[in-house]
PDB file of N, CA and C in Angstrom:
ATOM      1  N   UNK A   1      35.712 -43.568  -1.707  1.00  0.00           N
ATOM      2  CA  UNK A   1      36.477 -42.758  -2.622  1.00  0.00           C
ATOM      3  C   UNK A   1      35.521 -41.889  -3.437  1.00  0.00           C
ATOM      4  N   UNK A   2      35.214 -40.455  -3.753  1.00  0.00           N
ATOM      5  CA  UNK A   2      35.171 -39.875  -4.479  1.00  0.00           C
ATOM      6  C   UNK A   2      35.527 -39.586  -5.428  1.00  0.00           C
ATOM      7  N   UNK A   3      33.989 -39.906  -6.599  1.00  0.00           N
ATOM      8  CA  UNK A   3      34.283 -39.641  -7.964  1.00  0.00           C
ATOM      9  C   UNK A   3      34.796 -38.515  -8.436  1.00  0.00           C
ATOM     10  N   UNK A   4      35.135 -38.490  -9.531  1.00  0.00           N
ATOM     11  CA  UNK A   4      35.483 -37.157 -10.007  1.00  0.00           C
ATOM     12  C   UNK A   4      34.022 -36.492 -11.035  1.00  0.00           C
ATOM     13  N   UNK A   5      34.213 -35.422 -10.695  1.00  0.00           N
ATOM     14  CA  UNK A   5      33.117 -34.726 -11.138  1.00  0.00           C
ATOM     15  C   UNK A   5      33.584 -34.887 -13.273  1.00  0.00           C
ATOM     16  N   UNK A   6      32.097 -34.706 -13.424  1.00  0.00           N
ATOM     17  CA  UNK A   6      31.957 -34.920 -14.779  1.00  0.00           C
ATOM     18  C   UNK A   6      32.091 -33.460 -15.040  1.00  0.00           C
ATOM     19  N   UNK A   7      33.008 -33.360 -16.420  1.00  0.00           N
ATOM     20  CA  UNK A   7      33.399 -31.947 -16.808  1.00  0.00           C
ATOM     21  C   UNK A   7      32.435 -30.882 -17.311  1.00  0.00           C
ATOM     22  N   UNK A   8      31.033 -31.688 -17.665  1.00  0.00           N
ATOM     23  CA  UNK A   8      29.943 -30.634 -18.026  1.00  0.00           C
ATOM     24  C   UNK A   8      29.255 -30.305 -17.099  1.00  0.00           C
ATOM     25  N   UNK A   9      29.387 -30.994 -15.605  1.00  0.00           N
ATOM     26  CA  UNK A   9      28.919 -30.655 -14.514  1.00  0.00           C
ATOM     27  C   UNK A   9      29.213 -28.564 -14.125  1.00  0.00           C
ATOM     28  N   UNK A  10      28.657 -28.207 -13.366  1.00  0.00           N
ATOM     29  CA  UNK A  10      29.247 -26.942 -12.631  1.00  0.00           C
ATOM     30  C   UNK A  10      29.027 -27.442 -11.118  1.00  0.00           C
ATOM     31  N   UNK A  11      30.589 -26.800 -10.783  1.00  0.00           N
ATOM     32  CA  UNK A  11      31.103 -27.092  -9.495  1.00  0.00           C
ATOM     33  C   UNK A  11      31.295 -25.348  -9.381  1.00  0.00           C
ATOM     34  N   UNK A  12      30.264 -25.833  -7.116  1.00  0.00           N
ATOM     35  CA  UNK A  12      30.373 -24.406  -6.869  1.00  0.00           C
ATOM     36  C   UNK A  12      31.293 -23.950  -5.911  1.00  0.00           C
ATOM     37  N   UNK A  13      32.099 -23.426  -5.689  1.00  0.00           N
ATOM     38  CA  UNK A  13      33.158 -22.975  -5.386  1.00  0.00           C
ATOM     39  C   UNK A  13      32.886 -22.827  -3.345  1.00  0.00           C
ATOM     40  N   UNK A  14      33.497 -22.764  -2.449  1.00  0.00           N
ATOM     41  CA  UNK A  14      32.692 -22.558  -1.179  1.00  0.00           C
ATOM     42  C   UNK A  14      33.000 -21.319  -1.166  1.00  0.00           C
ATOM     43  N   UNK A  15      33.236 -20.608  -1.572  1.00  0.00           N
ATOM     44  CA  UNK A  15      33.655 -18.641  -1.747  1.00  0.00           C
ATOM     45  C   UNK A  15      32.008 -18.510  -2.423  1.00  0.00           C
ATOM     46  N   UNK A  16      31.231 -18.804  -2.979  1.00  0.00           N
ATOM     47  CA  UNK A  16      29.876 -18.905  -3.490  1.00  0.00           C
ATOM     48  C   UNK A  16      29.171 -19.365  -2.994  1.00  0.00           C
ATOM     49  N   UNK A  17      29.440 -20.124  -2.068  1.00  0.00           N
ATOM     50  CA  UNK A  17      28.160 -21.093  -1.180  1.00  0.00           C
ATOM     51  C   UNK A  17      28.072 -20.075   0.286  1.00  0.00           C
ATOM     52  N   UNK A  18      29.750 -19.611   0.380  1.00  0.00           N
ATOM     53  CA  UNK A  18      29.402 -18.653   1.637  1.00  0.00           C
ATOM     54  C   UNK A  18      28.549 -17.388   1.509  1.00  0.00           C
ATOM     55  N   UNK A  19      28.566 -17.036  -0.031  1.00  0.00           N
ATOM     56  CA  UNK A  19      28.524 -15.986  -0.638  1.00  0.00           C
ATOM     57  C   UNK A  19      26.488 -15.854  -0.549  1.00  0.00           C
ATOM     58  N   UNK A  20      26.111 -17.207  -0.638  1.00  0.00           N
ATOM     59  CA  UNK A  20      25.108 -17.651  -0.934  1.00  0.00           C
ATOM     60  C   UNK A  20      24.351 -17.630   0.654  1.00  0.00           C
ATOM     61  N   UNK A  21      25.153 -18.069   1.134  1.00  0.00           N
ATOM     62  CA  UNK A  21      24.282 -18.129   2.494  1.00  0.00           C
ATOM     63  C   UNK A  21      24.114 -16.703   3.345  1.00  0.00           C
ATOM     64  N   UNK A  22      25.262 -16.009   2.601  1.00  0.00           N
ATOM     65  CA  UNK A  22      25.209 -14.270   3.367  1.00  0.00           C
ATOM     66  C   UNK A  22      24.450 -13.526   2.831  1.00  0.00           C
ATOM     67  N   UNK A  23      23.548 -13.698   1.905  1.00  0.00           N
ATOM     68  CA  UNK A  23      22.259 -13.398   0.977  1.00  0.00           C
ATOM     69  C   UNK A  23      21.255 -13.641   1.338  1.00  0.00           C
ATOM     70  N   UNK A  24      21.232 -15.282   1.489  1.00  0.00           N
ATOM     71  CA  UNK A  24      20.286 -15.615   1.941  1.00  0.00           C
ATOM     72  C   UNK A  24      19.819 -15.101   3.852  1.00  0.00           C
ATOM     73  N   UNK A  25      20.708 -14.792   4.735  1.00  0.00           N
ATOM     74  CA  UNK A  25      20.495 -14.215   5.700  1.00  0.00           C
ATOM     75  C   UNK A  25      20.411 -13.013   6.089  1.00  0.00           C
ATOM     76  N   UNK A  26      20.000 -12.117   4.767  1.00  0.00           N
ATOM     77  CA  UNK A  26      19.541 -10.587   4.628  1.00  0.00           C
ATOM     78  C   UNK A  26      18.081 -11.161   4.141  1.00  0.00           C
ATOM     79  N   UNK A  27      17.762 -11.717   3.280  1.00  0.00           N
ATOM     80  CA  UNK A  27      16.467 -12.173   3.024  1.00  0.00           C
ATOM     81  C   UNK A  27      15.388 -12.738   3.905  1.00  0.00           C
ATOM     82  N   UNK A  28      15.673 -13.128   4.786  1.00  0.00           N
ATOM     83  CA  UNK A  28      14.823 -14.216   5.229  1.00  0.00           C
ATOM     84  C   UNK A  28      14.137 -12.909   6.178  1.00  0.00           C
ATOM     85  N   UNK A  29      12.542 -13.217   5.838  1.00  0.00           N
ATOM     86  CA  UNK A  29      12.252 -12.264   6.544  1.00  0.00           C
ATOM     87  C   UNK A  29      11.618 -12.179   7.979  1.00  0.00           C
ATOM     88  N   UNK A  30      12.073 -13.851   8.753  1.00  0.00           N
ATOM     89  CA  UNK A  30      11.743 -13.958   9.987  1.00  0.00           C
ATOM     90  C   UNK A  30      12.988 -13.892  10.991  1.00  0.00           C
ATOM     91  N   UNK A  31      13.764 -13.341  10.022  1.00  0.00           N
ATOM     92  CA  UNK A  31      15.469 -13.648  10.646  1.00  0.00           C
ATOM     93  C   UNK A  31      15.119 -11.885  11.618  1.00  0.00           C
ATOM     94  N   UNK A  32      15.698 -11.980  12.567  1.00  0.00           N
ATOM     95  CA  UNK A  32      15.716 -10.514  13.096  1.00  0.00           C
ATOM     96  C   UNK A  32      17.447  -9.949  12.699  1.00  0.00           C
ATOM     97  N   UNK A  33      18.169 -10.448  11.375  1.00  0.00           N
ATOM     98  CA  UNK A  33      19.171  -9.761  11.158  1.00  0.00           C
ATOM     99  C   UNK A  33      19.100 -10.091   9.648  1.00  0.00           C
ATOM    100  N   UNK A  34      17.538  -9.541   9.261  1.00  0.00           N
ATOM    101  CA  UNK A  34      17.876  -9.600   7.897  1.00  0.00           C
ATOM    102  C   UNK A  34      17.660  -7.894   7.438  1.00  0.00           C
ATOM    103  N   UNK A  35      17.901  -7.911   6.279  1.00  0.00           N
ATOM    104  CA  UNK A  35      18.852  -6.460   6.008  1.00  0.00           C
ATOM    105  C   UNK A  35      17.496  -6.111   6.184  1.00  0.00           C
ATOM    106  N   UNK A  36      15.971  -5.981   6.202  1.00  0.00           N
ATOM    107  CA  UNK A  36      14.837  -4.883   6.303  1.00  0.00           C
ATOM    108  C   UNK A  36      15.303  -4.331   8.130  1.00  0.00           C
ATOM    109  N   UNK A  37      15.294  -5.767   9.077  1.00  0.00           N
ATOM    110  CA  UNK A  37      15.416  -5.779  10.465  1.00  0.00           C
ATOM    111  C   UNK A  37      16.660  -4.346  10.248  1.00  0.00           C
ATOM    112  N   UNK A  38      17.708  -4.978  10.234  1.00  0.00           N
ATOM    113  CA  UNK A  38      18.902  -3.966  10.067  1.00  0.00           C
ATOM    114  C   UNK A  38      18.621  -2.429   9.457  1.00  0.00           C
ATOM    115  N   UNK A  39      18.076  -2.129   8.689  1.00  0.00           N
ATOM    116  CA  UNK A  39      17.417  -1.160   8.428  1.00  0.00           C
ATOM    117  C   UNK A  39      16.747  -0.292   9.869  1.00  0.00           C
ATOM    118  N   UNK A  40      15.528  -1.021   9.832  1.00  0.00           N
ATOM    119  CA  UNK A  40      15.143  -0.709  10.736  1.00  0.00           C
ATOM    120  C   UNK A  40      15.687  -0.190  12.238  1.00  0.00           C
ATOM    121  N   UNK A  41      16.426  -1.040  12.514  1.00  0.00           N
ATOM    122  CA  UNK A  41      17.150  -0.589  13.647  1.00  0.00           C
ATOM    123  C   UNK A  41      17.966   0.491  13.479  1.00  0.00           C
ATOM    124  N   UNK A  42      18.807   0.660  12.281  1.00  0.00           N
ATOM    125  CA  UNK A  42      19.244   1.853  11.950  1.00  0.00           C
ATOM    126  C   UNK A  42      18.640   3.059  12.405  1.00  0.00           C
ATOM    127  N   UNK A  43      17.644   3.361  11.922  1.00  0.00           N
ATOM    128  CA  UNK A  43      16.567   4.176  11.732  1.00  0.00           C
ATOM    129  C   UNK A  43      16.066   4.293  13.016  1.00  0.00           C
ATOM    130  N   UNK A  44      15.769   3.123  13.883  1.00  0.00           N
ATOM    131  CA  UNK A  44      15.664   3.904  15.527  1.00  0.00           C
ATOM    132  C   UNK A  44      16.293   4.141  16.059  1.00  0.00           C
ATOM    133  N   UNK A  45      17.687   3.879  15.819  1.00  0.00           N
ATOM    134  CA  UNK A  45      18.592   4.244  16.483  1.00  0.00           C
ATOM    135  C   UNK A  45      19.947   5.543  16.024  1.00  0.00           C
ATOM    136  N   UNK A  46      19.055   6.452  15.101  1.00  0.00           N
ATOM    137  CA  UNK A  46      19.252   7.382  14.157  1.00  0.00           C
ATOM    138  C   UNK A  46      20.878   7.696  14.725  1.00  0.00           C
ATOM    139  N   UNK A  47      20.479   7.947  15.846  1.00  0.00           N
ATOM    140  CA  UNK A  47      21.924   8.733  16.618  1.00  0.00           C
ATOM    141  C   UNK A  47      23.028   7.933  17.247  1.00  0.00           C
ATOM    142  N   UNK A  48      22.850   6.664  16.667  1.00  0.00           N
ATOM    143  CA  UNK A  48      24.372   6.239  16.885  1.00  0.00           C
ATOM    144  C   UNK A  48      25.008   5.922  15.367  1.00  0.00           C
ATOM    145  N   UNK A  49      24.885   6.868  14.473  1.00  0.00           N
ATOM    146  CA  UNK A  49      25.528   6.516  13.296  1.00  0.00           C
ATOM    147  C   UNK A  49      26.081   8.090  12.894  1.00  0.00           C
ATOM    148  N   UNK A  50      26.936   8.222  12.328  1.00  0.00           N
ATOM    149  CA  UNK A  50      27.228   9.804  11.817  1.00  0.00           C
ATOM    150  C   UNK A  50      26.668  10.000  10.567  1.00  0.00           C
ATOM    151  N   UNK A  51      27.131  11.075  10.233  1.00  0.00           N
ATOM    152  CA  UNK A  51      26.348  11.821   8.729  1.00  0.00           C
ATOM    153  C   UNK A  51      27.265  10.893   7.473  1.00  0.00           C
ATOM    154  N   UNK A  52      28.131  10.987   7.962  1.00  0.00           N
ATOM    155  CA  UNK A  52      29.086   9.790   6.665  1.00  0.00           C
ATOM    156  C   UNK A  52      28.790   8.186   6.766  1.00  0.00           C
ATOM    157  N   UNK A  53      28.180   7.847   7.953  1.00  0.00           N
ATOM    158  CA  UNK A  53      27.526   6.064   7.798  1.00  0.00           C
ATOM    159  C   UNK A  53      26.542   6.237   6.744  1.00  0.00           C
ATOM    160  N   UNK A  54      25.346   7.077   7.480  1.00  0.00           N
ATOM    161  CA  UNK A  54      23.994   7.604   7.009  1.00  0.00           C
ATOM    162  C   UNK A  54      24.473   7.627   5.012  1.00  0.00           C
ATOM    163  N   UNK A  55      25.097   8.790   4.814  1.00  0.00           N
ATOM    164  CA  UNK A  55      25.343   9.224   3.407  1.00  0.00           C
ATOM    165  C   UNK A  55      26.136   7.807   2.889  1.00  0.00           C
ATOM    166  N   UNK A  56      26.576   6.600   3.233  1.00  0.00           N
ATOM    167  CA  UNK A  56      27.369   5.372   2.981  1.00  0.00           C
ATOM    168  C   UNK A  56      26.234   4.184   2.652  1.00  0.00           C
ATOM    169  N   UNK A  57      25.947   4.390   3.679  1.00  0.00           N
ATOM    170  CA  UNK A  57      24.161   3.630   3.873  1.00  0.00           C
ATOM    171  C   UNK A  57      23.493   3.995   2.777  1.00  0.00           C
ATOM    172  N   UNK A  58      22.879   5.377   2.459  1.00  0.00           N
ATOM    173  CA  UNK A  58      22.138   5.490   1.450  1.00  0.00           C
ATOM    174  C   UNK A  58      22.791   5.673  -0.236  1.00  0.00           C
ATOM    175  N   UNK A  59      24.204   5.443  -0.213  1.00  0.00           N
ATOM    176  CA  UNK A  59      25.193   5.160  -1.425  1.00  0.00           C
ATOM    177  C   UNK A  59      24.691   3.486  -1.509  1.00  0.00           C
ATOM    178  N   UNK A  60      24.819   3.220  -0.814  1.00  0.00           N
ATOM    179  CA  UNK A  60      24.356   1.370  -0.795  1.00  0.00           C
ATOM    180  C   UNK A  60      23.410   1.406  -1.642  1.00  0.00           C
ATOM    181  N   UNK A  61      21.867   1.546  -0.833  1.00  0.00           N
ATOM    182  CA  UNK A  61      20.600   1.509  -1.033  1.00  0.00           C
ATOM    183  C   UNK A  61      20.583   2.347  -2.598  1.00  0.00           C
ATOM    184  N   UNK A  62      21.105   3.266  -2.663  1.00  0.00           N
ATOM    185  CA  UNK A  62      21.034   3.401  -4.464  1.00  0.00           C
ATOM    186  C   UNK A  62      21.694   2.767  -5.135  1.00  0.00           C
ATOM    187  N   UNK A  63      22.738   1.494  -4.874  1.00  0.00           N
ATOM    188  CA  UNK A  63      22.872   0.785  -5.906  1.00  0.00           C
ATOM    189  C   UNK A  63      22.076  -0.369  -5.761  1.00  0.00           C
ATOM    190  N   UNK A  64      20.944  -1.065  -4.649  1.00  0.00           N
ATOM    191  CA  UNK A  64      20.035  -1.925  -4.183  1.00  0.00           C
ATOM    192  C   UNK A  64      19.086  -1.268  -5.673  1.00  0.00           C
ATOM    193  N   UNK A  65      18.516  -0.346  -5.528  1.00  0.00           N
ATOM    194  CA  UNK A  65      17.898   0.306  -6.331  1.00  0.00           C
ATOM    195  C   UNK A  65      17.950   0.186  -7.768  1.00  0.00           C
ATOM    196  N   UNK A  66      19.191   0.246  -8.018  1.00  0.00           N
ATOM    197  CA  UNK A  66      19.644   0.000  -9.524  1.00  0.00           C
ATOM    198  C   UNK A  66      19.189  -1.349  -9.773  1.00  0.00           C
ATOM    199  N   UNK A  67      19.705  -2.483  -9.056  1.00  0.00           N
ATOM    200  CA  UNK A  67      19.064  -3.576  -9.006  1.00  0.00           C
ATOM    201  C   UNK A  67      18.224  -3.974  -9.093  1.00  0.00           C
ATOM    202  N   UNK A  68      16.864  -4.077  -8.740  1.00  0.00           N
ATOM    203  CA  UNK A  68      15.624  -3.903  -8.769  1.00  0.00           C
ATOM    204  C   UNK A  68      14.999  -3.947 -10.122  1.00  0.00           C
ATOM    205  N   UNK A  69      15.355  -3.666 -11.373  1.00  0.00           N
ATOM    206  CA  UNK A  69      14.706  -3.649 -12.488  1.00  0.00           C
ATOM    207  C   UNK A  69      14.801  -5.270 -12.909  1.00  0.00           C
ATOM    208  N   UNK A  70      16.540  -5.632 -12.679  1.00  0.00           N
ATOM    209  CA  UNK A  70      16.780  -6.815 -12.499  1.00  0.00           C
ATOM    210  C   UNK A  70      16.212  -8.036 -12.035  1.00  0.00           C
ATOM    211  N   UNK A  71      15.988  -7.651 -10.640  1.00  0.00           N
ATOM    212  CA  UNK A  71      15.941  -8.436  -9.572  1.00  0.00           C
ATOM    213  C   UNK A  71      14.312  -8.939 -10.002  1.00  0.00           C
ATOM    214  N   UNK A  72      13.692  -7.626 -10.157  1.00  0.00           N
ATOM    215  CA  UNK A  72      11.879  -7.625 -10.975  1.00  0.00           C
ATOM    216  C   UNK A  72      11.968  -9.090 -12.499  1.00  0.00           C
ATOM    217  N   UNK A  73      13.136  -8.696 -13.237  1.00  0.00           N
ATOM    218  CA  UNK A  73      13.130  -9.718 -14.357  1.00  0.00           C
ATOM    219  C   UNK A  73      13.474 -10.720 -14.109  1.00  0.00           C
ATOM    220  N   UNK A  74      14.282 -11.071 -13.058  1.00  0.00           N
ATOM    221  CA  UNK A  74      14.402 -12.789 -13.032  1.00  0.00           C
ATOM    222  C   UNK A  74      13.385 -13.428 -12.280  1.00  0.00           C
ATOM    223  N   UNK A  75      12.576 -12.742 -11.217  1.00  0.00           N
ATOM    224  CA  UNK A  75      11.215 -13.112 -10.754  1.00  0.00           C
ATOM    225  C   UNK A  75      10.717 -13.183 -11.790  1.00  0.00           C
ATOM    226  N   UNK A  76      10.085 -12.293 -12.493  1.00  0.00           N
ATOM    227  CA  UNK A  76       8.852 -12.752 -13.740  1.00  0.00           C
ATOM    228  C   UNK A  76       9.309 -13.782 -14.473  1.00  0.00           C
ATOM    229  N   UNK A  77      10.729 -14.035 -14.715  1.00  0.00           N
ATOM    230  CA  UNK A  77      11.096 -15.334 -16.219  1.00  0.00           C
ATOM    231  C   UNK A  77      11.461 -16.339 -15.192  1.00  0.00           C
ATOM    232  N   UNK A  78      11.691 -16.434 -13.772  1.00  0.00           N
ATOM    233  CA  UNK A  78      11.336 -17.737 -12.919  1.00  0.00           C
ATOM    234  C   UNK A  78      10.125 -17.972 -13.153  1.00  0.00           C
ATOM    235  N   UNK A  79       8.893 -16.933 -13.098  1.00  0.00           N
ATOM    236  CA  UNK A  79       7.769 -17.711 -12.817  1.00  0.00           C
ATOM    237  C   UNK A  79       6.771 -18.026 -14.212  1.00  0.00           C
ATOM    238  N   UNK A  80       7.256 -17.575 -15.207  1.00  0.00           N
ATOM    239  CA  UNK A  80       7.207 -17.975 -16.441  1.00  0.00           C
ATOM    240  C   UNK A  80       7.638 -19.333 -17.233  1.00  0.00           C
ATOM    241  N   UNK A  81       8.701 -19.868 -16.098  1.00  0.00           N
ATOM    242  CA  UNK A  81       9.432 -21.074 -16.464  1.00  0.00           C
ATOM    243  C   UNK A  81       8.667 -21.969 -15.678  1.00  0.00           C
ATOM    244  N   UNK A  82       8.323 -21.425 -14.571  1.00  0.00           N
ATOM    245  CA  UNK A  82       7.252 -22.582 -13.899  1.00  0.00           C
ATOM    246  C   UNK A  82       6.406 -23.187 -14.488  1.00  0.00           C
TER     247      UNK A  82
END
């Protein structure tokens, strides 16, 4: 029988764990379908995408971008907490 979770606990939802693992398989950088790989292939394969993927694609990558100042601060105050 399963306990019941203690109320100061955090419980993670599996909409977050899936959420978590579809992150984590753009990251990994030995994966050949992580988002640099994907990139890449893009890019050799210039001409099977139209001018509206391309201009969709790089709407993405500028909000990746925005991110980044972010993404820079929770690295440094992870490794500050170390």
């Amino acid at each position: 029988m399963m306990a019941k979770a203690n109320r100061n606990e955090e419980i993670i939802s599996q909409a977050e764990i899936d959420n978590l693992f579809r992150i984590n398989e753009f990251i990994e950088t030995d994966d050949k379908s992580s988002l640099i790989e994907e990139l890449k292939q893009a890019i050799l394969n210039s001409g099977k995408l139209e001018l509206a993927q391309w201009q969709s694609l790089r709407g993405q990558l500028g909000e990746i971008e925005a991110l980044i100042p972010h993404i820079d601060l929770i690295i440094k105050l992870k490794k500050e907490a170390q």
